[in-house]
Structure formats: structure tokens, C-alpha cells
Protein backbone atom coordinates (compact mmCIF):
# COMPACT_ATOMS: atom_id res chain seq x y z
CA UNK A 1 -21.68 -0.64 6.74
CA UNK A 2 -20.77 0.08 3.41
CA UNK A 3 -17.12 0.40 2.32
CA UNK A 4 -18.25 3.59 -0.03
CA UNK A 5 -19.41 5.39 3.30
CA UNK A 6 -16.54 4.71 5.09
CA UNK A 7 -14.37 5.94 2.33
CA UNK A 8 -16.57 8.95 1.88
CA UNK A 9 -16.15 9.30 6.11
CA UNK A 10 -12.22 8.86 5.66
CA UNK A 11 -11.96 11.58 2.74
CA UNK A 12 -14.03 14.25 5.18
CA UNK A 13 -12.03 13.33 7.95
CA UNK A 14 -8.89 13.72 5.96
CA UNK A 15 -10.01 16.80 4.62
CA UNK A 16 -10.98 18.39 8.17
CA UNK A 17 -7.23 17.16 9.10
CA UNK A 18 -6.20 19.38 5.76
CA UNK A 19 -8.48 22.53 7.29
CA UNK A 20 -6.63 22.25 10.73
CA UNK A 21 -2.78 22.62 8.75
CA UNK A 22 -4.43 25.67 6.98
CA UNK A 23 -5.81 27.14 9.90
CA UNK A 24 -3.46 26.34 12.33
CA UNK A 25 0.32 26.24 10.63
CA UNK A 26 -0.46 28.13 7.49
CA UNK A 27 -2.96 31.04 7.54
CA UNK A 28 -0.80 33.31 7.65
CA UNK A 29 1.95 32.29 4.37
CA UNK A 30 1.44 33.20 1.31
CA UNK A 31 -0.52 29.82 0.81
CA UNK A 32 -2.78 30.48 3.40
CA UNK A 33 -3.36 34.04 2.39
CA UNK A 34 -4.65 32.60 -1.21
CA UNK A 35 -6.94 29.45 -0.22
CA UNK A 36 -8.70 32.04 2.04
CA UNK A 37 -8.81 35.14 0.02
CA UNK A 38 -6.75 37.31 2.38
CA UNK A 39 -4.37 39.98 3.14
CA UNK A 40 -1.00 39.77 5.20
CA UNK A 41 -2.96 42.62 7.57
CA UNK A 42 -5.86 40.18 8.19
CA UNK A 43 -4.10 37.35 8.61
CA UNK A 44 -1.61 38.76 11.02
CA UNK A 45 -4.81 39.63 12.95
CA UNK A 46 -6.78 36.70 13.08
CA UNK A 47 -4.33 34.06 13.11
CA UNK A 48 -5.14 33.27 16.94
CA UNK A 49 -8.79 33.09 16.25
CA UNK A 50 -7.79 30.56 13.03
CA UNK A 51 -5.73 28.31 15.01
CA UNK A 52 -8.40 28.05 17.27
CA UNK A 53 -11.10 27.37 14.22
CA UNK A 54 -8.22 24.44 13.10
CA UNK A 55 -8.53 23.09 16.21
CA UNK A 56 -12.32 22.55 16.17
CA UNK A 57 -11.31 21.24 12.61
CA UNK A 58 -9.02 18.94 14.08
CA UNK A 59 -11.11 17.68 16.88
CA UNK A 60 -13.94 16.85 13.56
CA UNK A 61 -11.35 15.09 11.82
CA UNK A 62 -10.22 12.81 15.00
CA UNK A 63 -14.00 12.01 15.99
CA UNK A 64 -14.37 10.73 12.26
CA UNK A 65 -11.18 9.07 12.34
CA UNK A 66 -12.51 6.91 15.85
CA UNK A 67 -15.48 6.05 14.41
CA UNK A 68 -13.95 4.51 11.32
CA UNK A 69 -11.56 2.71 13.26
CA UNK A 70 -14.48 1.01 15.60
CA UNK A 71 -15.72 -0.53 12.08
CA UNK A 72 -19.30 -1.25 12.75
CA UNK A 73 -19.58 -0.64 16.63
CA UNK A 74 -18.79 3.19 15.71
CA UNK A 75 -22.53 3.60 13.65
CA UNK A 76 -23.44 6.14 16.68
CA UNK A 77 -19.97 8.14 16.74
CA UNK A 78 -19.51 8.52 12.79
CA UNK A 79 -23.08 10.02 12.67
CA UNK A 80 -22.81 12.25 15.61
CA UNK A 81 -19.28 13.61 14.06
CA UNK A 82 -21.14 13.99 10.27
CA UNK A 83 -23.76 15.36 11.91
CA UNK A 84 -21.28 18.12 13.44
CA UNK A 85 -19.38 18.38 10.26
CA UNK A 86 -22.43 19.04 8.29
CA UNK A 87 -24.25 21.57 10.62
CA UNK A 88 -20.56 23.34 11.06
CA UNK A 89 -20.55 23.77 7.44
CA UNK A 90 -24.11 25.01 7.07
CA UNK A 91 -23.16 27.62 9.68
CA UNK A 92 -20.09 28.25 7.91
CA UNK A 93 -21.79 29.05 4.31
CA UNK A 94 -24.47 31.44 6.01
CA UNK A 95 -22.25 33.49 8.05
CA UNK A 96 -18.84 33.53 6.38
CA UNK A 97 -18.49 32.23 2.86
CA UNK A 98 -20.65 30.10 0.69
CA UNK A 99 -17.57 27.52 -0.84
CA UNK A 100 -17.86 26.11 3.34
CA UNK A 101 -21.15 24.64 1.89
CA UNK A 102 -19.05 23.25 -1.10
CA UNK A 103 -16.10 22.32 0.84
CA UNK A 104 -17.75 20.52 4.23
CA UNK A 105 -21.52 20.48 4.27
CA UNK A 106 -21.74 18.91 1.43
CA UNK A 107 -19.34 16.38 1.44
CA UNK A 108 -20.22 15.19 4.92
CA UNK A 109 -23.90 14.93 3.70
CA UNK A 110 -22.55 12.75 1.02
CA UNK A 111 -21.03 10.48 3.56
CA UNK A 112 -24.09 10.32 6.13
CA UNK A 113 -26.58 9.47 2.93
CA UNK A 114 -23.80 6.55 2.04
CA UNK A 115 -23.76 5.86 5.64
CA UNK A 116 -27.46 5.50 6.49
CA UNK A 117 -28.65 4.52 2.93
């Protein structure tokens, strides 16, 4: 395997681990409020359903983070996890905002291209 697509595979893992400390700790700060466009009202509301959404993030992040860490053995798990990643943030850009597409789709079809190429 190639050391750029395990790099690429540690920077989307690192930056689902970022997504689970916005969604879970800060949604709801002044922070949080700005990275996702929101109001005090809204966040107040949803925070529950965010931590949950930063947990998903956070589950992403560790499945990456196991198949780095079984080096080439972990083909199968790193692929599996992209593949989640990517269809996550597909999902994401259709149904809530297009910058998901930006901000995971893309860069965890970046990673399975380096991965399988």
C-alpha cells in the first residue's frame, strides 16, 4: 500500500475525529454556531440529534484509524470505512448541505483512488 493513501486515510480519519468535537462538544458555542451556519435557537434544539451525528463521525474516524494501524492486512477494513465515509458524504451533500461533498465525499474518494490505484 502506498504511503500517500495511508496519509490521505489518516487526514479523513483525523478529520471525522474533528466532525465528532464539533458535533458532539461544540455545536452549540459560538464556534459551533459559525462552522455550521446556525442560530443559538437551533442549536439548543438539535444538539442531541448532533451529538448523536458526532458519534457516527467518531465511529468513521476509529474504523479508519484500525485499518491504518493493521498496515497491509487492513486493505478490506480501510475500504469498507472509505466506502462509508464517501457514501455518508454523498448523502450528506443531497439532503443537507452541499460543502459535506467538499468536506467528506470528496476527500475520502481521494483516499480510496490512492488506495486502490
Amino acid at each position: 500500500m502506498s504511503t500517500a493513501a495511508n496519509v490521505m486515510i489518516a487526514i479523513v480519519a483525523l478529520l471525522h475525529a474533528y466532525f465528532l468535537v464539533l458535533e458532539m462538544f461544540l455545536w452549540d458555542t459560538p464556534f459551533g454556531q459559525r462552522v455550521f451556519k446556525s442560530t443559538p435557537e437551533y442549536a439548543k434544539a438539535s444538539k442531541i440529534l448532533a451529538a448523536n451525528q458526532g458519534l457516527y463521525n467518531g465511529f468513521l474516524a476509529a474504523g479508519l484509524a484500525w485499518g491504518l494501524s493493521m498496515g497491509d492486512e487492513g486493505l478490506h477494513v480501510k475500504i469498507f470505512f472509505l466506502a462509508c465515509v464517501i457514501v455518508a458524504g454523498v448523502f450528506g451533500a443531497a439532503t443537507a448541505s452541499r460543502n459535506i461533498l467538499f468536506a467528506q465525499a470528496i476527500p475520502g474518494i481521494l483516499a480510496l483512488a490512492l488506495l486502490l490505484g
